[in-house]
Each structure stands twice: as structure tokens, then as C-alpha cells.
Protein backbone atom coordinates (compact mmCIF):
# COMPACT_ATOMS: atom_id res chain seq x y z
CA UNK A 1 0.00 0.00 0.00
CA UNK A 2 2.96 2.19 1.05
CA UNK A 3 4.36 1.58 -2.46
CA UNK A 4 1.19 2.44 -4.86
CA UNK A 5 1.07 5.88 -2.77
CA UNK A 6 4.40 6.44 -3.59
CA UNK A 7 3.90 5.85 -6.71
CA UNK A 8 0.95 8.04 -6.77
CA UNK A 9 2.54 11.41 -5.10
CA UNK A 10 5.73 10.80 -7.33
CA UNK A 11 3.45 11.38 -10.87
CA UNK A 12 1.36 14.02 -8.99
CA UNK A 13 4.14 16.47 -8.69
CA UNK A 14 6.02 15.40 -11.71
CA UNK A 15 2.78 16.42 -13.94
CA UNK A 16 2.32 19.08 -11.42
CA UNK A 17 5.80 20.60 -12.13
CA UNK A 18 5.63 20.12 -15.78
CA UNK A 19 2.42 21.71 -16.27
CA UNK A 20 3.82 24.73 -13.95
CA UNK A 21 7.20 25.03 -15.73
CA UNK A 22 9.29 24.10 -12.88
CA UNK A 23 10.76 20.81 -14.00
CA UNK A 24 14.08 22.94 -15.16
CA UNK A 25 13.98 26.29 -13.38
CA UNK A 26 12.25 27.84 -16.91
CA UNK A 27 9.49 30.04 -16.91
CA UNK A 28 6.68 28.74 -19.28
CA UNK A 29 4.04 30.89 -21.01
CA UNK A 30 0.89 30.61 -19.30
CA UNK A 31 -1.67 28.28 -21.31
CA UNK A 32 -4.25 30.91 -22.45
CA UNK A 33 -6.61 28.50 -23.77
CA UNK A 34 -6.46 25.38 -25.62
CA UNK A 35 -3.23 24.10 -27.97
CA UNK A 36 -3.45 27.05 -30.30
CA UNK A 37 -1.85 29.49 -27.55
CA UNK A 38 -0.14 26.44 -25.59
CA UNK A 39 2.92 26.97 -27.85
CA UNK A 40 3.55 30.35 -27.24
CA UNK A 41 7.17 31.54 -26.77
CA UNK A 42 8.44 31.48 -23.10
CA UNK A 43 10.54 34.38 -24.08
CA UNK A 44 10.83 37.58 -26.56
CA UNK A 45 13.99 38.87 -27.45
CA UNK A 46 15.08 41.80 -29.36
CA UNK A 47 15.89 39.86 -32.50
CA UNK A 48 12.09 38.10 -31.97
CA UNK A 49 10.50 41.58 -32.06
CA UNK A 50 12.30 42.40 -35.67
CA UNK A 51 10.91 39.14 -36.89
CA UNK A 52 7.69 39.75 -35.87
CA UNK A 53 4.99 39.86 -39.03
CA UNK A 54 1.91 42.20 -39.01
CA UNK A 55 -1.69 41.13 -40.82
CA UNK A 56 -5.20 41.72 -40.62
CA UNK A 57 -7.13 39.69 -38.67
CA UNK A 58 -10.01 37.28 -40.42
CA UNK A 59 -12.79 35.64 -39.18
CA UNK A 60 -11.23 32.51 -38.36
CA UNK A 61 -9.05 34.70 -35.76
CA UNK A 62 -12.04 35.43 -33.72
CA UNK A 63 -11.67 32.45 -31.05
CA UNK A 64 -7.96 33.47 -30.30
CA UNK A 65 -8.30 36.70 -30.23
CA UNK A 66 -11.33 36.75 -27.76
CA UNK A 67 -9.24 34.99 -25.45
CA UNK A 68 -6.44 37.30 -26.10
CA UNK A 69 -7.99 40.28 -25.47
CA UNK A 70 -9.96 39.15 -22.90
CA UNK A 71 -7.09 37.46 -20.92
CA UNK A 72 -4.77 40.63 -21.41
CA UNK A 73 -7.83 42.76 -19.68
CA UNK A 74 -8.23 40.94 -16.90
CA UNK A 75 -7.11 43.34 -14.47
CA UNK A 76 -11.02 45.15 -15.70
CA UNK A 77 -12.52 42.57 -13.78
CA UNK A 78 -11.85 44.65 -10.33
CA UNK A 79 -14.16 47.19 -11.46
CA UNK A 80 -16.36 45.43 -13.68
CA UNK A 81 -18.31 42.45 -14.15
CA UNK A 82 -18.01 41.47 -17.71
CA UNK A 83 -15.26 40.91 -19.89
CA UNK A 84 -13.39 43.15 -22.15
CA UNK A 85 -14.78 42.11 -25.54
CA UNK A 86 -16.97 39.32 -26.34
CA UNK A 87 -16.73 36.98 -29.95
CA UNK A 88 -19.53 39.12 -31.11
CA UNK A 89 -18.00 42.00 -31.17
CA UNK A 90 -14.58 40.84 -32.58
CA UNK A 91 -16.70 39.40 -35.39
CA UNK A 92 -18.60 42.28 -36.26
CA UNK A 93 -15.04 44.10 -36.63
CA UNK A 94 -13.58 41.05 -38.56
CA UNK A 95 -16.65 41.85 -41.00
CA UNK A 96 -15.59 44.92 -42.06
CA UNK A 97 -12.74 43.59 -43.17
CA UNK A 98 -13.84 40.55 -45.08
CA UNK A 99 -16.47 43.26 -46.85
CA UNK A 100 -15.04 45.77 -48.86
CA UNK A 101 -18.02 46.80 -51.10
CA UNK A 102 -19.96 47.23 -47.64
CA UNK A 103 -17.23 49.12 -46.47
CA UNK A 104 -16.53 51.66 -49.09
CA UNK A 105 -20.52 52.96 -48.95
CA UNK A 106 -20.27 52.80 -45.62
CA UNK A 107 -17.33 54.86 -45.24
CA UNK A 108 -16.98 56.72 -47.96
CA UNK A 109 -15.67 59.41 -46.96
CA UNK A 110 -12.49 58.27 -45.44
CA UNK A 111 -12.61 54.18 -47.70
CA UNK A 112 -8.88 54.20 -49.22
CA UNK A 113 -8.69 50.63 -50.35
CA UNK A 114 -8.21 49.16 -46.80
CA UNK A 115 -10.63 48.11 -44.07
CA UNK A 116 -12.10 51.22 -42.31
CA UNK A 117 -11.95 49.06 -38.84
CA UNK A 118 -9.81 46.19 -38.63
CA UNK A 119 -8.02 44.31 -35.63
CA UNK A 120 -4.45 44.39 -36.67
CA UNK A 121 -2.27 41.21 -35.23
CA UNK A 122 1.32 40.57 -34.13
CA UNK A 123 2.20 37.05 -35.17
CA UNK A 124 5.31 35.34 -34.51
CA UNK A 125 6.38 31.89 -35.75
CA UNK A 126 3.11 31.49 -36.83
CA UNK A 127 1.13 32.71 -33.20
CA UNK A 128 -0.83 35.86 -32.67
CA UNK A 129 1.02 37.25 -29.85
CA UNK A 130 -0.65 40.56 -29.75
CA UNK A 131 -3.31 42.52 -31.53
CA UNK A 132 -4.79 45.92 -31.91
CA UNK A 133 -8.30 47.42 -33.12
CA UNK A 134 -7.85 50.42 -35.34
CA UNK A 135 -10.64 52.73 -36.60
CA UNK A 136 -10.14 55.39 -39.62
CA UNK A 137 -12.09 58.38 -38.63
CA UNK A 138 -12.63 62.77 -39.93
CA UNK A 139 -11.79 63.92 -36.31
CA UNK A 140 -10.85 67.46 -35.27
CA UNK A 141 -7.68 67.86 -33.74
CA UNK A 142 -8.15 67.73 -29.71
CA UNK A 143 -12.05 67.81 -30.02
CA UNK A 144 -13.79 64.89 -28.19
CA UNK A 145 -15.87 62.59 -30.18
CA UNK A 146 -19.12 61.10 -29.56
CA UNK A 147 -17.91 57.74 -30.89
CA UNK A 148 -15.41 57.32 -27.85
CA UNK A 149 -17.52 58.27 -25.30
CA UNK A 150 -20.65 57.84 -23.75
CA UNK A 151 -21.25 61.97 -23.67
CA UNK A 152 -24.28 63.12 -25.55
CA UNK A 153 -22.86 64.79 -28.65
CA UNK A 154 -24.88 67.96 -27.93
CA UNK A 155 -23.29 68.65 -24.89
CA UNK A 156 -19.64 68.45 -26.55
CA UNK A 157 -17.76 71.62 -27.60
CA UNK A 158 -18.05 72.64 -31.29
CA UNK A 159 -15.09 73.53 -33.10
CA UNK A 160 -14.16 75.65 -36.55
CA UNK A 161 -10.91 73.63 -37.09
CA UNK A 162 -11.79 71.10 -39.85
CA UNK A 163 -11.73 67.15 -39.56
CA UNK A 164 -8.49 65.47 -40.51
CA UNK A 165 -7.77 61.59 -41.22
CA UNK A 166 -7.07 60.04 -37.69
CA UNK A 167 -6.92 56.82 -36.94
CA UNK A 168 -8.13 55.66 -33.36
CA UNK A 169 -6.89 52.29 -31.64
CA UNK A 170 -8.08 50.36 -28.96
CA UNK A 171 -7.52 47.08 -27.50
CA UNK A 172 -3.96 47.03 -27.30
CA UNK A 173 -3.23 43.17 -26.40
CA UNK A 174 -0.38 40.97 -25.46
CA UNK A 175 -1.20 37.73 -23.81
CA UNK A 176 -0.26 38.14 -19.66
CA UNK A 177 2.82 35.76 -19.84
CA UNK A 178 4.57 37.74 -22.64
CA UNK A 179 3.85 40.98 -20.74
CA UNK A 180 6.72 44.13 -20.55
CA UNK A 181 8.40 41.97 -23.85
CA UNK A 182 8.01 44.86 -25.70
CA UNK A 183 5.47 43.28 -27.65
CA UNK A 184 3.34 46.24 -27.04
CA UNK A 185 5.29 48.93 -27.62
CA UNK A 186 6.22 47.41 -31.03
CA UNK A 187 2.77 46.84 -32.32
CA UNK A 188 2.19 50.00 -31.40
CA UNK A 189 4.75 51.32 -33.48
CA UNK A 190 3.75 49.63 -36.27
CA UNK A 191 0.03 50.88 -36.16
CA UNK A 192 1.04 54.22 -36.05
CA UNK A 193 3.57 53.64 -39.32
CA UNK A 194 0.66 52.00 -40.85
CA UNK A 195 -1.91 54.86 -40.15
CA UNK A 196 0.68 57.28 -41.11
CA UNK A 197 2.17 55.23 -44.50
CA UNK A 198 -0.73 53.44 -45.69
CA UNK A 199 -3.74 55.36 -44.35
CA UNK A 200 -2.49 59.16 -44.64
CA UNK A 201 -3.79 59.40 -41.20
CA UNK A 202 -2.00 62.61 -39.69
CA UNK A 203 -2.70 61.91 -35.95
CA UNK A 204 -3.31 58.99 -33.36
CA UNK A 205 -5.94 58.82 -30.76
CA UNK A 206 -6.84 56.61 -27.95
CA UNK A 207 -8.72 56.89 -24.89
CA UNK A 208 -7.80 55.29 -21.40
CA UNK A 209 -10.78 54.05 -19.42
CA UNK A 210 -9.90 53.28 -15.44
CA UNK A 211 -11.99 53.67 -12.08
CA UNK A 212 -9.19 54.81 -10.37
CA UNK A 213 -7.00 56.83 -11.56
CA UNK A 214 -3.98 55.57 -11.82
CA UNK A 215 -1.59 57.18 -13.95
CA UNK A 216 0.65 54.08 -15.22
CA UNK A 217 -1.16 54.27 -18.87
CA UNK A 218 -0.76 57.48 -18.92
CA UNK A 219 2.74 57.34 -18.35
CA UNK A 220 3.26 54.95 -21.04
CA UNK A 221 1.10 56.44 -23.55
CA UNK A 222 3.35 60.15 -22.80
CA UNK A 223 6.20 58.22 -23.42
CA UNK A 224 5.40 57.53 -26.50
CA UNK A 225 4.20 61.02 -27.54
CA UNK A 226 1.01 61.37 -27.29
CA UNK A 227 -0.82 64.14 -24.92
CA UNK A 228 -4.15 64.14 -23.15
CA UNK A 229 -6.52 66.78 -24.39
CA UNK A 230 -10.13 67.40 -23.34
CA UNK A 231 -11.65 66.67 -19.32
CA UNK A 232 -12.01 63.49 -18.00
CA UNK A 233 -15.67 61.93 -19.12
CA UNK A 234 -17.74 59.67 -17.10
CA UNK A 235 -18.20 56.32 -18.23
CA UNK A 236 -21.48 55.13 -18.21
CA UNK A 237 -22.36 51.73 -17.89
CA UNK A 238 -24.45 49.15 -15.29
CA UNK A 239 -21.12 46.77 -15.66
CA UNK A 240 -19.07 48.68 -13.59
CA UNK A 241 -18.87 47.91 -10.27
CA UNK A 242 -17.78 51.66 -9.12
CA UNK A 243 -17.63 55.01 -10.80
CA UNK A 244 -15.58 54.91 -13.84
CA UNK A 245 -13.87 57.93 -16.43
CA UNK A 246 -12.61 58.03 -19.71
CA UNK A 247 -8.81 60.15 -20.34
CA UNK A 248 -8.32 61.23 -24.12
CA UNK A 249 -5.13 61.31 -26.01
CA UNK A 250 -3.66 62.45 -29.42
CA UNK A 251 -0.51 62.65 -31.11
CA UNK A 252 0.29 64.47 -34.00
CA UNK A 253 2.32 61.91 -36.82
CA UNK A 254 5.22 62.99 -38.46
């Protein structure tokens, strides 16, 4: 009897270290769902962020990336009670994409060939490792816009300064176990090359939604140029589970 519980404890903490990454002191990336994201890199290197490749999502994406995004905003759930995004709405962005006639009399105004919305994705050695939504919009410079906020349109200042091609992002994801890579910060980069190369887009904007205001995305978003313009807004909505604001931010690109 002594023997078969040996036995026993012996394969429990060998499956339990292998499954944890501890069978030879290396950390593994966290399994994020089922095989597709199992194989993702333990580590990103500098020579792993010049290889990594850059396409638009499609709609068989949509299961990954719900989990991706959803997984990278889990730190939400302390103020709210559902998830970030939901396969619904990945999929209605996805379409967009995969409907260019639809798009183009949709959007005429500011169609150029490419999708209006799209989720753009970070793939490495054949992986999405990180994705981002982006959104061609007429915005005027350092005027608030209805569509990023829940603010009633008539009770936002008017302006004389006309609309220019901006491009607003959202969503900016990097599965938790490849977090402070630089994964981010690269995908970023490329978004704004993108709006700035292939969309004539002449500025960036993104808002920051918290509940209580800390100042670390801020930080990070100054860092890399862009400025907050316009008061905090409330954010509206019976998911929160306390009072909740929205921070805007442009930058000019160049």
C-alpha cells in the first residue's frame, strides 16, 4: 500500500511541475486557452521583435483573439463584471474587413482601399502574440468625439478647425505571460507607421478608461508622444462595479 502511494505522489508532482514550468527552473508561457496558444514563446527577445509579421485579422481569428484580449484585460474585472470584448463584437469588426463593397458605402468618406476598422495582429512563428483594433475616422484635432464616449454629442464643444484623417486604436493586447516583452510597444509602433504610410492618417488617438485613476497608462502612452486633451468623461455603464472615467489622447504623426 505504502508503495502504490508512492507511486501516486511521485506522478502528482512530476505532472504538477511540468504543467507549472518548474521541472528545469524555466518560466513557461501561461496556457491561455487550448493548444493554439499552448505553444507560445516562453521568451521575446530583441531579435524576436524584428521578426515579428503584421496582418489583418479574419474571421477565423475570432476564437484566439477573444481569449487574447480578454485574458490581457483581466485586471477590468476589479471594477467590472463582464469581460473586455466578447466573440460578437470581434466578429462584427472582422466583417468589415472581409467586406469591402460594404465598407466603401459605408465609409466613404475616409474608404482608401483598406478596411475602415480592422483588428491588426502581431504574429510570430506562426502565433498571434498581440493585436490591436484600429478605426479610420474625420476627427478634429483635440475635439472629443461622440464615438469614444458615452457623452451626448450635444453637450460636446463645437469647433471651426476642420476634420483630418485620424486613426483611433483600442484594444492594445499581449497575452499576460509575454507581458513588458516589448510586444506592445512594437505593435504599437507599427500601427502608427501603418496609419501614417498606408492610411495618410495625420494623428493617433486613444482613450484610457480606469476607475481609479492611476496614472501608469498614462505614463506609457506620454512616453510615447502622445498628450491628453479634453476633461475626464464619465463612463457610463451598469457593468461597472464603481464610478468609472474616460482620459483622451492624441498625437500628431510625423
Amino acid at each position: 500500500g505504502v508503495f502504490v502511494v508512492s507511486i501516486f505522489i511521485f506522478f502528482f508532482f512530476f505532472f504538477w511541475m511540468m504543467d507549472s514550468g518548474g521541472g528545469g527552473g524555466v518560466h513557461q508561457a501561461a496556457v491561455c486557452g487550448p493548444a493554439a496558444e499552448s505553444a507560445l514563446p516562453v521568451t521575446v527577445t530583441k531579435t524576436d521583435l524584428e521578426r515579428l509579421t503584421y496582418r489583418v485579422a479574419t474571421a477565423s481569428d475570432v476564437p484566439v483573439l477573444e481569449r487574447l484580449v480578454n485574458n490581457a484585460y483581466i485586471h477590468e474585472r476589479r471594477f467590472k463584471r463582464v469581460d473586455r470584448t466578447t466573440v460578437e463584437e470581434l466578429a462584427e469588426i472582422v466583417q468589415v474587413s472581409d467586406n469591402p463593397e460594404e465598407d466603401k458605402k459605408q465609409n466613404a468618406n475616409v474608404y482608401d482601399g483598406h478596411p475602415t476598422k480592422q483588428l491588426r495582429l502581431g504574429v510570430l512563428d506562426g502565433k498571434i502574440v498581440c493585436s490591436i483594433y484600429l478605426e479610420i475616422k474625420l476627427l478634429s484635432p483635440g475635439i472629443i468625439s461622440p464615438f469614444t464616449t458615452s457623452t451626448p454629442s450635444s453637450s460636446l464643444p463645437t469647433t471651426n478647425t476642420p476634420p483630418v484623417r485620424t486613426c483611433y486604436f483600442g484594444m492594445l493586447s499581449v497575452w499576460p505571460a509575454l507581458h513588458r516583452s516589448g510586444l506592445g510597444r512594437t505593435l504599437l509602433s507599427e500601427a502608427e507607421r501603418h496609419a501614417r504610410e498606408d492610411r495618410a492618417c495625420l494623428r493617433m488617438r486613444c482613450v484610457v478608461a480606469n476607475c481609479n485613476r492611476s496614472v501608469g497608462l498614462f505614463d506609457y502612452y506620454r512616453a510615447r508622444g502622445f498628450e491628453e486633451f479634453g476633461e475626464p468623461q464619465p463612463w457610463i455603464s451598469d457593468a461597472l462595479t464603481e464610478p468609472g472615467w474616460f482620459q483622451h489622447f492624441e498625437k500628431v504623426l510625423s
